[in-house]
PDB file of N, CA and C in Angstrom:
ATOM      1  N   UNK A   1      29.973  70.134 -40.877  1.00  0.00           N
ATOM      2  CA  UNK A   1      30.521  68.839 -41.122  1.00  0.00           C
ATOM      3  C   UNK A   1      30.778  68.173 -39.771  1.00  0.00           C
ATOM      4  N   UNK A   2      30.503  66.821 -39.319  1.00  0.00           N
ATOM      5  CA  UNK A   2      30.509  66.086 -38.463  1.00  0.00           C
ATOM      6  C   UNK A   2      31.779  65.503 -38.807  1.00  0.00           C
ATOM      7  N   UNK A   3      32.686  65.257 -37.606  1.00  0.00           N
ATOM      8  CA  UNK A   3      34.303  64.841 -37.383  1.00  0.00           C
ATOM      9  C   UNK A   3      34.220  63.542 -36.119  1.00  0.00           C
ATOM     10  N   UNK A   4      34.619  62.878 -36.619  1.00  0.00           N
ATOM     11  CA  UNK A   4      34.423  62.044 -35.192  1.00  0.00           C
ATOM     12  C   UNK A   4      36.113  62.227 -34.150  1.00  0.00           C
ATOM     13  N   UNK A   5      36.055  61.953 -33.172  1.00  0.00           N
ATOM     14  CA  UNK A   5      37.438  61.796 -32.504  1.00  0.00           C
ATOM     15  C   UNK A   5      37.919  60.513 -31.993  1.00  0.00           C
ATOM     16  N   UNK A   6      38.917  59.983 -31.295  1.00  0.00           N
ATOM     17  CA  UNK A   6      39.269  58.839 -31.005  1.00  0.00           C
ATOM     18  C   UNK A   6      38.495  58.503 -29.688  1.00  0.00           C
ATOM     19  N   UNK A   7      38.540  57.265 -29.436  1.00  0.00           N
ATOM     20  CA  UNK A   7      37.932  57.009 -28.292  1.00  0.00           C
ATOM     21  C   UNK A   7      39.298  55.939 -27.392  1.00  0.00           C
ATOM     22  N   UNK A   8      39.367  56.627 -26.150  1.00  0.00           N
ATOM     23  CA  UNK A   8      40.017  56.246 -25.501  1.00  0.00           C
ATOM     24  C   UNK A   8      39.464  55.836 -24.218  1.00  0.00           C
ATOM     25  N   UNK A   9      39.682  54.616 -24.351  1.00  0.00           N
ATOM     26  CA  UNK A   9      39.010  53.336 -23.142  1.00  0.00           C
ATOM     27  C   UNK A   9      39.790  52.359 -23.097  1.00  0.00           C
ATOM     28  N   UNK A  10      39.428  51.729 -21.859  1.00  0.00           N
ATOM     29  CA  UNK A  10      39.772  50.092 -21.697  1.00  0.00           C
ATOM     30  C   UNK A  10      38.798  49.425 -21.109  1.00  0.00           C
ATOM     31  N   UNK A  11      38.721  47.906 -21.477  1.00  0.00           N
ATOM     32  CA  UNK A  11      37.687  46.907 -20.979  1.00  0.00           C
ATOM     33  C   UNK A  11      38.260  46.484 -19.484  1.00  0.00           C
ATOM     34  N   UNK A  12      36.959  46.636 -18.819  1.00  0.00           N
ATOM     35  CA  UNK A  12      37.856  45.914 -17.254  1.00  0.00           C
ATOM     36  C   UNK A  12      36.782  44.889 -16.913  1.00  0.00           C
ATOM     37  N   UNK A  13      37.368  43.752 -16.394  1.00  0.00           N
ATOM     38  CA  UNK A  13      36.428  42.626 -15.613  1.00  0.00           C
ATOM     39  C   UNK A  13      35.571  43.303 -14.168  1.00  0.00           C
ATOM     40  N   UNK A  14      34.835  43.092 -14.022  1.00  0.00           N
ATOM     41  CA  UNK A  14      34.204  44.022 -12.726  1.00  0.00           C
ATOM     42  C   UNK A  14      33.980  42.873 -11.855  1.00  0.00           C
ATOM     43  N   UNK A  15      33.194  41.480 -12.186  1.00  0.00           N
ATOM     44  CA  UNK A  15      33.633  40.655 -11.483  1.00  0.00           C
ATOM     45  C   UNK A  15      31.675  39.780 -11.929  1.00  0.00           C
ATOM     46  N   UNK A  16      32.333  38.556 -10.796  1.00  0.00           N
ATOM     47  CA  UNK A  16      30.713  37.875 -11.302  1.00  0.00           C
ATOM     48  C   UNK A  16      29.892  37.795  -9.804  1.00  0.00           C
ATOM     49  N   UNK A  17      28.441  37.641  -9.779  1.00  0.00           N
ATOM     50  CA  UNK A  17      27.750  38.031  -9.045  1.00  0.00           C
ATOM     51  C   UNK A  17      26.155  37.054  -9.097  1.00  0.00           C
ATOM     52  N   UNK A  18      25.326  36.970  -7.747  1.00  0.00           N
ATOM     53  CA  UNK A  18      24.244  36.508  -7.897  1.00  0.00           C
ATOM     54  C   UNK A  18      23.346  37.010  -7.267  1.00  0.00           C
ATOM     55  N   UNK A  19      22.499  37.274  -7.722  1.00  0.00           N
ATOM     56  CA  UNK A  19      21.040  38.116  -7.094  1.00  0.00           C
ATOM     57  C   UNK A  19      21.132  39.224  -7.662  1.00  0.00           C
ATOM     58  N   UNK A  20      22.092  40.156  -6.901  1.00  0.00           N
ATOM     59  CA  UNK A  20      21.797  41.725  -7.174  1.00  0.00           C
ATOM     60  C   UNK A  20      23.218  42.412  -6.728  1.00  0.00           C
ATOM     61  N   UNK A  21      23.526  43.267  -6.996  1.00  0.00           N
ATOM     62  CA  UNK A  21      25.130  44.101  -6.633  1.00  0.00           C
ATOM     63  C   UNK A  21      25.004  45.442  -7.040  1.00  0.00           C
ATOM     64  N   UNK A  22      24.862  46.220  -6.003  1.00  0.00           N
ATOM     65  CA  UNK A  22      25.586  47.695  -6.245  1.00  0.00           C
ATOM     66  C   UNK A  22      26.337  48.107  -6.275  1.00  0.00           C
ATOM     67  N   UNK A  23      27.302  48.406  -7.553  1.00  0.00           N
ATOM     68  CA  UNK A  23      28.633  49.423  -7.408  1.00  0.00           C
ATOM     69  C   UNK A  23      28.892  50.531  -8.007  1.00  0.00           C
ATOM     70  N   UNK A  24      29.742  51.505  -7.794  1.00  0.00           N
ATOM     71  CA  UNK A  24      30.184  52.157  -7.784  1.00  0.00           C
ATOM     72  C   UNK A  24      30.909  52.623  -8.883  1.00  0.00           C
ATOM     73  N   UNK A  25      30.650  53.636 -10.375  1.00  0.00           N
ATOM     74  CA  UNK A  25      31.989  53.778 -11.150  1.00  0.00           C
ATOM     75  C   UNK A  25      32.868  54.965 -10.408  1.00  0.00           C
ATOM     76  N   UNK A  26      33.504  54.756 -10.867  1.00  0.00           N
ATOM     77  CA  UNK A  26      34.576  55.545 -10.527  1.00  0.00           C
ATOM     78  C   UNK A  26      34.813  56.919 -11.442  1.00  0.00           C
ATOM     79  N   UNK A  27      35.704  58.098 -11.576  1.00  0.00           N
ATOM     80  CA  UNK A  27      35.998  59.159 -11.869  1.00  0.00           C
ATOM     81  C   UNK A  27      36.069  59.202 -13.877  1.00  0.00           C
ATOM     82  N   UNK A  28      35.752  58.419 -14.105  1.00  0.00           N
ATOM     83  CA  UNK A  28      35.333  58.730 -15.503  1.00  0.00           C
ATOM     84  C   UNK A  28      34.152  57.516 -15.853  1.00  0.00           C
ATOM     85  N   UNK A  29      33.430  58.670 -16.888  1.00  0.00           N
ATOM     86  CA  UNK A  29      32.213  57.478 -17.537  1.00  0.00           C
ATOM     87  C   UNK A  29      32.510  56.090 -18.171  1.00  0.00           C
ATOM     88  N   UNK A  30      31.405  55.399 -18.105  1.00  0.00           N
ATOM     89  CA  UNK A  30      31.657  53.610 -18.344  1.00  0.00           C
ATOM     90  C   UNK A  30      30.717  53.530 -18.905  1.00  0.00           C
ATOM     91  N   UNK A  31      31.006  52.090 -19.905  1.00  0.00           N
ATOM     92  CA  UNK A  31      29.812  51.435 -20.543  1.00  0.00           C
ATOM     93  C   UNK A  31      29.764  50.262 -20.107  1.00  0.00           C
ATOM     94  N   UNK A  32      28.672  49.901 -19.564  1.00  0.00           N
ATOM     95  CA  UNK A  32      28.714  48.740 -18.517  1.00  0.00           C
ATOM     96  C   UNK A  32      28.082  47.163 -19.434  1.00  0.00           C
ATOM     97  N   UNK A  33      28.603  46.303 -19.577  1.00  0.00           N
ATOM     98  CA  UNK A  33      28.233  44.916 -20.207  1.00  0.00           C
ATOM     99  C   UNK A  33      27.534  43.827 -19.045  1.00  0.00           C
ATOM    100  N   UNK A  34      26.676  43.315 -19.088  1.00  0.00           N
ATOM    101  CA  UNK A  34      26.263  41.995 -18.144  1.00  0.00           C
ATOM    102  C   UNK A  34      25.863  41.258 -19.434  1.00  0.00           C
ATOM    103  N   UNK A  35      26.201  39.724 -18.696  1.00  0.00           N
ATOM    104  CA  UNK A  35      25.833  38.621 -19.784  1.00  0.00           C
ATOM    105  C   UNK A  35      25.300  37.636 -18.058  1.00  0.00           C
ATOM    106  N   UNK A  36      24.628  36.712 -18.759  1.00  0.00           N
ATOM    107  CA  UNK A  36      24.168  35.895 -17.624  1.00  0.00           C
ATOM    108  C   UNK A  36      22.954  35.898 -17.000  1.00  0.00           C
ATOM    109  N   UNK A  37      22.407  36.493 -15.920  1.00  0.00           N
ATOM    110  CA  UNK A  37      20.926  36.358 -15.584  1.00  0.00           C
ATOM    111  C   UNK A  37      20.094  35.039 -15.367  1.00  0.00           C
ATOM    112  N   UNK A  38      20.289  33.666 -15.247  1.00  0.00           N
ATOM    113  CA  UNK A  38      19.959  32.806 -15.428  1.00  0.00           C
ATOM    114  C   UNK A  38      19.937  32.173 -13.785  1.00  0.00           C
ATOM    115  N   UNK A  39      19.417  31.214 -14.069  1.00  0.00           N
ATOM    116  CA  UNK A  39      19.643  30.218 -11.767  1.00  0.00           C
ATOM    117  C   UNK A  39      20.412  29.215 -12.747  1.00  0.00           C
ATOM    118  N   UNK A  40      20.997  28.342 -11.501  1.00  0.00           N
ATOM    119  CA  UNK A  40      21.781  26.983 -12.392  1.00  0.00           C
ATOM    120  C   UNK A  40      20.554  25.837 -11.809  1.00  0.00           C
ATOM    121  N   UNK A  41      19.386  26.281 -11.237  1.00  0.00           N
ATOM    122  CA  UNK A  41      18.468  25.171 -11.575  1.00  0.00           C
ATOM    123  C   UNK A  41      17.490  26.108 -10.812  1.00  0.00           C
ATOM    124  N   UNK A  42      16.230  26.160 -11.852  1.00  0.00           N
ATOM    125  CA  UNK A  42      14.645  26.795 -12.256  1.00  0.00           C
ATOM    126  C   UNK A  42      13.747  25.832 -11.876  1.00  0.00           C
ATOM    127  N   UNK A  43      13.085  25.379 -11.115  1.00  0.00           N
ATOM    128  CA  UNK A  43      12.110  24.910 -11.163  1.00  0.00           C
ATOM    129  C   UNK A  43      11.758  23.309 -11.853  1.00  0.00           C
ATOM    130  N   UNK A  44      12.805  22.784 -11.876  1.00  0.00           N
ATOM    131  CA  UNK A  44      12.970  21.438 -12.588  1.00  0.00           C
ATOM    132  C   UNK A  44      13.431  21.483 -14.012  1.00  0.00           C
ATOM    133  N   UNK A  45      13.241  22.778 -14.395  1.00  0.00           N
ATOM    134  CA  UNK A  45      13.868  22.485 -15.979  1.00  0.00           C
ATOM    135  C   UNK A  45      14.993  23.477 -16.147  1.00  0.00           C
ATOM    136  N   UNK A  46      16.075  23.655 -15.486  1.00  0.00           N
ATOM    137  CA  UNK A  46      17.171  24.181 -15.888  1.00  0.00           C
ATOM    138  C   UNK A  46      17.057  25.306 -16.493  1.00  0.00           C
ATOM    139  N   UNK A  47      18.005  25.820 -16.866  1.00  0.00           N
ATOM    140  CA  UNK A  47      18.767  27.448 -16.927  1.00  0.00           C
ATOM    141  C   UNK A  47      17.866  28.046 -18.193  1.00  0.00           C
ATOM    142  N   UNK A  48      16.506  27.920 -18.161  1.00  0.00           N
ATOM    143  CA  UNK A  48      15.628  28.159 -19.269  1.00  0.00           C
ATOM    144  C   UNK A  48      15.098  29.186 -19.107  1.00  0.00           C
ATOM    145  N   UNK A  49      15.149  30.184 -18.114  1.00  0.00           N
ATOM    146  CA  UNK A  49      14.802  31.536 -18.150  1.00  0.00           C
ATOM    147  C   UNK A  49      16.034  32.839 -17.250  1.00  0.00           C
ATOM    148  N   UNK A  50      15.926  33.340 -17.639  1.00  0.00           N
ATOM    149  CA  UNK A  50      16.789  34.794 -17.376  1.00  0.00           C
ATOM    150  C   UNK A  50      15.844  36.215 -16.660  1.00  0.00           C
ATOM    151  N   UNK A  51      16.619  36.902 -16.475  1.00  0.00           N
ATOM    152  CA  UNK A  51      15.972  37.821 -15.926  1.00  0.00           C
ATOM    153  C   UNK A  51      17.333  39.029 -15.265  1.00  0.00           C
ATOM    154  N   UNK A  52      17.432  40.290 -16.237  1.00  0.00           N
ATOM    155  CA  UNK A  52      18.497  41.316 -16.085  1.00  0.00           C
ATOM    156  C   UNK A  52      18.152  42.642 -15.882  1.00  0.00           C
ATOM    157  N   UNK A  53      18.238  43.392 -14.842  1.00  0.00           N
ATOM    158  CA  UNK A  53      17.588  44.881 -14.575  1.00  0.00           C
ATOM    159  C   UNK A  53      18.941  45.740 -14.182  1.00  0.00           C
ATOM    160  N   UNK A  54      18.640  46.964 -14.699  1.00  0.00           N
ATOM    161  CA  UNK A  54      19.958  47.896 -14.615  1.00  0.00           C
ATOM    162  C   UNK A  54      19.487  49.107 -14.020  1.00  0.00           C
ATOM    163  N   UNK A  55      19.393  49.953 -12.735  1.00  0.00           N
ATOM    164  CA  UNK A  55      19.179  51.037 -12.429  1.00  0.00           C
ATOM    165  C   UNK A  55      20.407  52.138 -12.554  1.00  0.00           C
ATOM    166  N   UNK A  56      20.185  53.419 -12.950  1.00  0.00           N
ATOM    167  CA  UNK A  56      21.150  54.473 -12.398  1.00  0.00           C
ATOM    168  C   UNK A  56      20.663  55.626 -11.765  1.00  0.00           C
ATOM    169  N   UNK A  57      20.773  56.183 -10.900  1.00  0.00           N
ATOM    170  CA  UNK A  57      20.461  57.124 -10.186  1.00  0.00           C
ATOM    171  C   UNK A  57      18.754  56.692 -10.473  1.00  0.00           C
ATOM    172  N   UNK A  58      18.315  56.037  -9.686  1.00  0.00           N
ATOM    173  CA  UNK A  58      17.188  55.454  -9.482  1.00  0.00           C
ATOM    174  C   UNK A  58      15.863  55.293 -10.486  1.00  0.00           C
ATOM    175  N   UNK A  59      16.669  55.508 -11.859  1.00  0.00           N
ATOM    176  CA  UNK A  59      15.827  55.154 -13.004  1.00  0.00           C
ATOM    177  C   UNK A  59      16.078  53.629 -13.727  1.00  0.00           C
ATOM    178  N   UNK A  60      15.184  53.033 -14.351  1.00  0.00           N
ATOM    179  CA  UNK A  60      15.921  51.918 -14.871  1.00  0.00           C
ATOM    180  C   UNK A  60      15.830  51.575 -16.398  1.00  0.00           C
ATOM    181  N   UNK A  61      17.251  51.547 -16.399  1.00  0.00           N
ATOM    182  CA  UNK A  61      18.067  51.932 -17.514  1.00  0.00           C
ATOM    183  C   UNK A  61      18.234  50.916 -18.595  1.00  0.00           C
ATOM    184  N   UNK A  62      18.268  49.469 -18.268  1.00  0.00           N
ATOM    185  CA  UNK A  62      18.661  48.266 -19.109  1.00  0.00           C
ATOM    186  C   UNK A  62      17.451  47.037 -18.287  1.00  0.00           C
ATOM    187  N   UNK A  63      16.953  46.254 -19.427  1.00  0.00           N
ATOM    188  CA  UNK A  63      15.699  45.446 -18.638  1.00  0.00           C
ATOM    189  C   UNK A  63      15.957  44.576 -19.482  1.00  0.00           C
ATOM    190  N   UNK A  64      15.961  43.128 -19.539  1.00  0.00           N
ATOM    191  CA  UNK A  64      16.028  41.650 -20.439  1.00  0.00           C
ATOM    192  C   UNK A  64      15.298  40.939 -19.534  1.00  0.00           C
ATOM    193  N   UNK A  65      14.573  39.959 -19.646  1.00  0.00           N
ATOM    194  CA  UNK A  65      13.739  39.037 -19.202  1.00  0.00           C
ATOM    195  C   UNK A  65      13.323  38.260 -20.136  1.00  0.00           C
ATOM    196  N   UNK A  66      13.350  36.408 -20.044  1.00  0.00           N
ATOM    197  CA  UNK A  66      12.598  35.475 -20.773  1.00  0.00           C
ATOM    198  C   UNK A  66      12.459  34.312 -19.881  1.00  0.00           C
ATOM    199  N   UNK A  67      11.338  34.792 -20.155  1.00  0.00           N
ATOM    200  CA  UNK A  67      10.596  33.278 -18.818  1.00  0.00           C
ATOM    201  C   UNK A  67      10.463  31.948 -20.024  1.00  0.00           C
ATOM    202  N   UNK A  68      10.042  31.707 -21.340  1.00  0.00           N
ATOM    203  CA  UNK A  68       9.913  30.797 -21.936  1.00  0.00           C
ATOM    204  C   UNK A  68      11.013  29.437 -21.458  1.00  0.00           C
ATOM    205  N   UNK A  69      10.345  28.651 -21.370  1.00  0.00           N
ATOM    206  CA  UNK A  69      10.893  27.346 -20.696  1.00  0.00           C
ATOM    207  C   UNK A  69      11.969  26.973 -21.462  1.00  0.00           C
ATOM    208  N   UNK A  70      11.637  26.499 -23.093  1.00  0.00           N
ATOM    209  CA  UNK A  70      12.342  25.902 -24.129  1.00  0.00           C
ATOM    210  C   UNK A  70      13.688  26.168 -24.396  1.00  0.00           C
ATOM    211  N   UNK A  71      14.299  25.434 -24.390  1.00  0.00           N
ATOM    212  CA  UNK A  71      16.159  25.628 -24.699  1.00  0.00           C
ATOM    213  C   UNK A  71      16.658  26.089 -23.894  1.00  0.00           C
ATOM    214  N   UNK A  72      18.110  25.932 -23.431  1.00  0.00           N
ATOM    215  CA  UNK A  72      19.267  26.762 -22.197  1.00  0.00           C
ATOM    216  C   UNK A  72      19.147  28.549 -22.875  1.00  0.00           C
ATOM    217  N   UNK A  73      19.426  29.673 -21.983  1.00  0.00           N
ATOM    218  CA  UNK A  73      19.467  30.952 -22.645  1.00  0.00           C
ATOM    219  C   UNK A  73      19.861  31.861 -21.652  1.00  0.00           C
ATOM    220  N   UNK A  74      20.792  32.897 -21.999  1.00  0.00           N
ATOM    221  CA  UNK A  74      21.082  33.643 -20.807  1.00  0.00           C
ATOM    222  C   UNK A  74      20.766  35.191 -21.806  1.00  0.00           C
ATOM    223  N   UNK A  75      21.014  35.917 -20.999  1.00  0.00           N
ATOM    224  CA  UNK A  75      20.615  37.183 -21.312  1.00  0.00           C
ATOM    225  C   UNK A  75      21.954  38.191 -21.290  1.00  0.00           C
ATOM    226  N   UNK A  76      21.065  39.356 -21.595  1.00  0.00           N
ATOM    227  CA  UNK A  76      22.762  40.331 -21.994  1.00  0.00           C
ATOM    228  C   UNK A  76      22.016  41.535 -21.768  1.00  0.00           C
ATOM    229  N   UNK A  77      22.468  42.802 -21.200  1.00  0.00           N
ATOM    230  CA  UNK A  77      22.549  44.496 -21.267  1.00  0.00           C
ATOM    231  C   UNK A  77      23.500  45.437 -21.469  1.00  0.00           C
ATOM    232  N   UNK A  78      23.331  46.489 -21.440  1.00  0.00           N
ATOM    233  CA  UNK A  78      24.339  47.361 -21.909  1.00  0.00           C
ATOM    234  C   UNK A  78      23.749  48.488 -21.360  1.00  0.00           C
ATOM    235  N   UNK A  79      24.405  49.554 -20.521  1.00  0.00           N
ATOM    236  CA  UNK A  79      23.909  50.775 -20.536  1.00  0.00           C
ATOM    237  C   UNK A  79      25.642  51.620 -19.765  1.00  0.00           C
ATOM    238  N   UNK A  80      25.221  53.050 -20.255  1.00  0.00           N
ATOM    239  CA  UNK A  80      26.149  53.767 -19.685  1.00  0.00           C
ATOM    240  C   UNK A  80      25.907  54.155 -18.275  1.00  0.00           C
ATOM    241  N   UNK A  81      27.230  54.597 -17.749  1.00  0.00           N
ATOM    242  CA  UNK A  81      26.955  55.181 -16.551  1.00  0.00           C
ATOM    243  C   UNK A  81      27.853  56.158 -16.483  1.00  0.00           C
ATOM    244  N   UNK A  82      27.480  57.535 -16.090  1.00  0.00           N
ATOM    245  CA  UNK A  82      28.094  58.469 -15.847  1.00  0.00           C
ATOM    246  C   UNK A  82      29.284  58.629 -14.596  1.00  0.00           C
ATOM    247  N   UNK A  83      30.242  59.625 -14.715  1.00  0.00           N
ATOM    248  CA  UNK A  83      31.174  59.632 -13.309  1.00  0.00           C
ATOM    249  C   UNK A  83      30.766  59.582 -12.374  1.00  0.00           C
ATOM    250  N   UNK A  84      31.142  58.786 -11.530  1.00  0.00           N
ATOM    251  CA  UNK A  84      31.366  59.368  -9.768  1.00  0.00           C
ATOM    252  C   UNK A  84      29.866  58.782  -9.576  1.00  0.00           C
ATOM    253  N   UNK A  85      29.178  57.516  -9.951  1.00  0.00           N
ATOM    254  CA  UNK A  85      27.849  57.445  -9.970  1.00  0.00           C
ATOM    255  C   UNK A  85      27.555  55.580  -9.432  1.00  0.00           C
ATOM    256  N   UNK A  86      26.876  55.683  -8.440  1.00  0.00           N
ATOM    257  CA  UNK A  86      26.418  54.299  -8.081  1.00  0.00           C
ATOM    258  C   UNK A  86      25.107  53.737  -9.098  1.00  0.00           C
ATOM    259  N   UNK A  87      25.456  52.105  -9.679  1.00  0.00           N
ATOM    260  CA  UNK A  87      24.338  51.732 -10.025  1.00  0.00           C
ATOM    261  C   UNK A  87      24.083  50.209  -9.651  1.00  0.00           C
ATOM    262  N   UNK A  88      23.398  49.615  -9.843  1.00  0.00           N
ATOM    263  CA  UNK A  88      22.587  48.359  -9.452  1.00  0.00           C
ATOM    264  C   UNK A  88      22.374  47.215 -10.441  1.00  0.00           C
ATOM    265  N   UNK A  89      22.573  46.036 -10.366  1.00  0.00           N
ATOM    266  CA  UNK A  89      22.426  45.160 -11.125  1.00  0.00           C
ATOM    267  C   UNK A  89      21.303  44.101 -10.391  1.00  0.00           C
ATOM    268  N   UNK A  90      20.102  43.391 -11.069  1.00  0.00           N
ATOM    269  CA  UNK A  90      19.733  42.856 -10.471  1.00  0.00           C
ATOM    270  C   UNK A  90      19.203  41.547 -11.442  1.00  0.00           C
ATOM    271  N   UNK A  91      19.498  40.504 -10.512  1.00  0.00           N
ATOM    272  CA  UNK A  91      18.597  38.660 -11.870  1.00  0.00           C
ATOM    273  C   UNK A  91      18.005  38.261 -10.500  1.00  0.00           C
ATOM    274  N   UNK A  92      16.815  38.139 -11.141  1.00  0.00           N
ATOM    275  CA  UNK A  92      15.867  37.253 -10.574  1.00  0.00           C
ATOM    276  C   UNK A  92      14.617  36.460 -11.501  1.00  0.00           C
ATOM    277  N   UNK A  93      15.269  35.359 -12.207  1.00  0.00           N
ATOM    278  CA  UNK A  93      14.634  34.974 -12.887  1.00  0.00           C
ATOM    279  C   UNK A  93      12.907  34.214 -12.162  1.00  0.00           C
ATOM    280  N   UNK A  94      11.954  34.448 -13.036  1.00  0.00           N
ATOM    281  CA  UNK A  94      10.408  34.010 -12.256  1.00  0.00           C
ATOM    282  C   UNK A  94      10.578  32.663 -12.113  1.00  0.00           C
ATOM    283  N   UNK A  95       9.770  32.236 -10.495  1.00  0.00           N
ATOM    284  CA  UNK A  95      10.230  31.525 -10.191  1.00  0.00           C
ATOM    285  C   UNK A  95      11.285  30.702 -10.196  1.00  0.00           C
ATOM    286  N   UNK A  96      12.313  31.115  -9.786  1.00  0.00           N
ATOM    287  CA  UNK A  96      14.069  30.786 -10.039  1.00  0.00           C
ATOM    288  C   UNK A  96      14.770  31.131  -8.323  1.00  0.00           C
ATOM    289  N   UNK A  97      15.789  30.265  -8.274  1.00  0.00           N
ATOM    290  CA  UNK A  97      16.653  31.028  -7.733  1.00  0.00           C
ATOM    291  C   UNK A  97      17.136  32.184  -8.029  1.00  0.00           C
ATOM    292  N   UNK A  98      18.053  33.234  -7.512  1.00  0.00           N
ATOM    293  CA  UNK A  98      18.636  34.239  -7.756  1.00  0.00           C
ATOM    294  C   UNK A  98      19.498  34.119  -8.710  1.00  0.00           C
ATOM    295  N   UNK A  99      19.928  34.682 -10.092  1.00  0.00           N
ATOM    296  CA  UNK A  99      20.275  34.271 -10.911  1.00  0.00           C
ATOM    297  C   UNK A  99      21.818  34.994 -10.996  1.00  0.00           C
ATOM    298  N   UNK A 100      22.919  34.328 -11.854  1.00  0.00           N
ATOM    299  CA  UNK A 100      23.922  34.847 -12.025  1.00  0.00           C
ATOM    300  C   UNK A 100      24.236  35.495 -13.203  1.00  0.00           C
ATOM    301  N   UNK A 101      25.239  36.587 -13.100  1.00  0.00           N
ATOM    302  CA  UNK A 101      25.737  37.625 -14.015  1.00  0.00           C
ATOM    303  C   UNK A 101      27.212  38.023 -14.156  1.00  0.00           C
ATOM    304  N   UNK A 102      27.861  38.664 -15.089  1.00  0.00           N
ATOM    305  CA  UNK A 102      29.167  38.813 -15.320  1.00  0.00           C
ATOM    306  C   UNK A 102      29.461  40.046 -15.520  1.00  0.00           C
ATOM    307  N   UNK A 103      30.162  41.188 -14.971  1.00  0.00           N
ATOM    308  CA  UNK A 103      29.832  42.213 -15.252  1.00  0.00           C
ATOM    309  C   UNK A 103      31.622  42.858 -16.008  1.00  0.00           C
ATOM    310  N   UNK A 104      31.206  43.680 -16.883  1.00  0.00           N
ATOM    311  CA  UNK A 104      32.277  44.201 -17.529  1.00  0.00           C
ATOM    312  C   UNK A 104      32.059  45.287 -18.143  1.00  0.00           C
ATOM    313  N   UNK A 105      33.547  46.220 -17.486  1.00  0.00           N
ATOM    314  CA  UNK A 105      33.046  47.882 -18.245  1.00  0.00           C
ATOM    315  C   UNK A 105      33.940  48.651 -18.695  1.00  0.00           C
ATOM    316  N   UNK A 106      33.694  49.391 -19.734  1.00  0.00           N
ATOM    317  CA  UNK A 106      34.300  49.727 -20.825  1.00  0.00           C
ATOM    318  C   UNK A 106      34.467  51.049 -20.278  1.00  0.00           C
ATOM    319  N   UNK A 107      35.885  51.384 -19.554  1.00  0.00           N
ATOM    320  CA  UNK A 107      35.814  52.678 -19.266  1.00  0.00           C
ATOM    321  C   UNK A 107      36.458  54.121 -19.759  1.00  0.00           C
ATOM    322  N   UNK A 108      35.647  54.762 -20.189  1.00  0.00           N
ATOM    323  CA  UNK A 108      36.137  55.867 -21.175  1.00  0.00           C
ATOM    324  C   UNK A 108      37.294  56.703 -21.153  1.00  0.00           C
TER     325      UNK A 108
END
C-alpha cells in the first residue's frame, strides 16, 4: 500500500533577472519556477517571442521557446534541483534582446 507524507516547504522570491544567471541552491532540495523569457522590444514587434533554458549539473533540464510573432506571450519552467547544487537560467529570445525572467523556489 502506497502512503503519502506531508510536504514541508516554503515559496521564496529568488529575484528577477536578464539574459542568463547562475545560482546556487542551498542545503536542501528546491523546485525552481521561472515565468518571463521575453525582450521588452523584439525586432519591431514587441514582447512576441520568449525563449527559457534550465541547466543542472550541466544537463538541460527545462527548455520553452516561441518565436511566433502573433500576440504578447511569455513563457514558464519548472524543474528540480537537488542540494548543495549550482544551476543556470538562460532567455534569449531569436533575434531579441536578452530577455527577462522571475525566478521562484519552492524549497523542500
Amino acid at each position: 500500500m502506497w502512503a503519502g507524507g506531508s510536504v514541508d516547504g516554503s515559496y521564496q522570491a529568488v529575484g528577477a533577472f536578464t539574459g542568463s544567471v547562475t545560482l546556487s541552491n542551498g542545503s536542501k532540495p528546491a523546485i525552481i519556477q521561472v515565468i518571463g523569457g521575453s525582450a521588452s522590444v523584439c525586432g519591431g514587434d514587441g514582447e512576441n517571442r520568449f525563449f527559457l533554458r534550465a541547466i543542472v549539473n550541466g544537463s538541460v533540464v527545462a527548455y520553452s521557446v516561441n518565436n511566433n510573432q502573433a500576440y504578447g506571450k511569455v513563457g514558464y519552467i519548472s524543474f528540480g534541483v537537488p542540494a548543495n547544487t549550482t544551476y543556470s537560467i538562460t532567455s534569449t529570445p531569436w533575434n531579441c534582446p536578452a530577455g527577462t525572467f522571475s525566478v521562484r523556489a519552492f524549497r523542500l
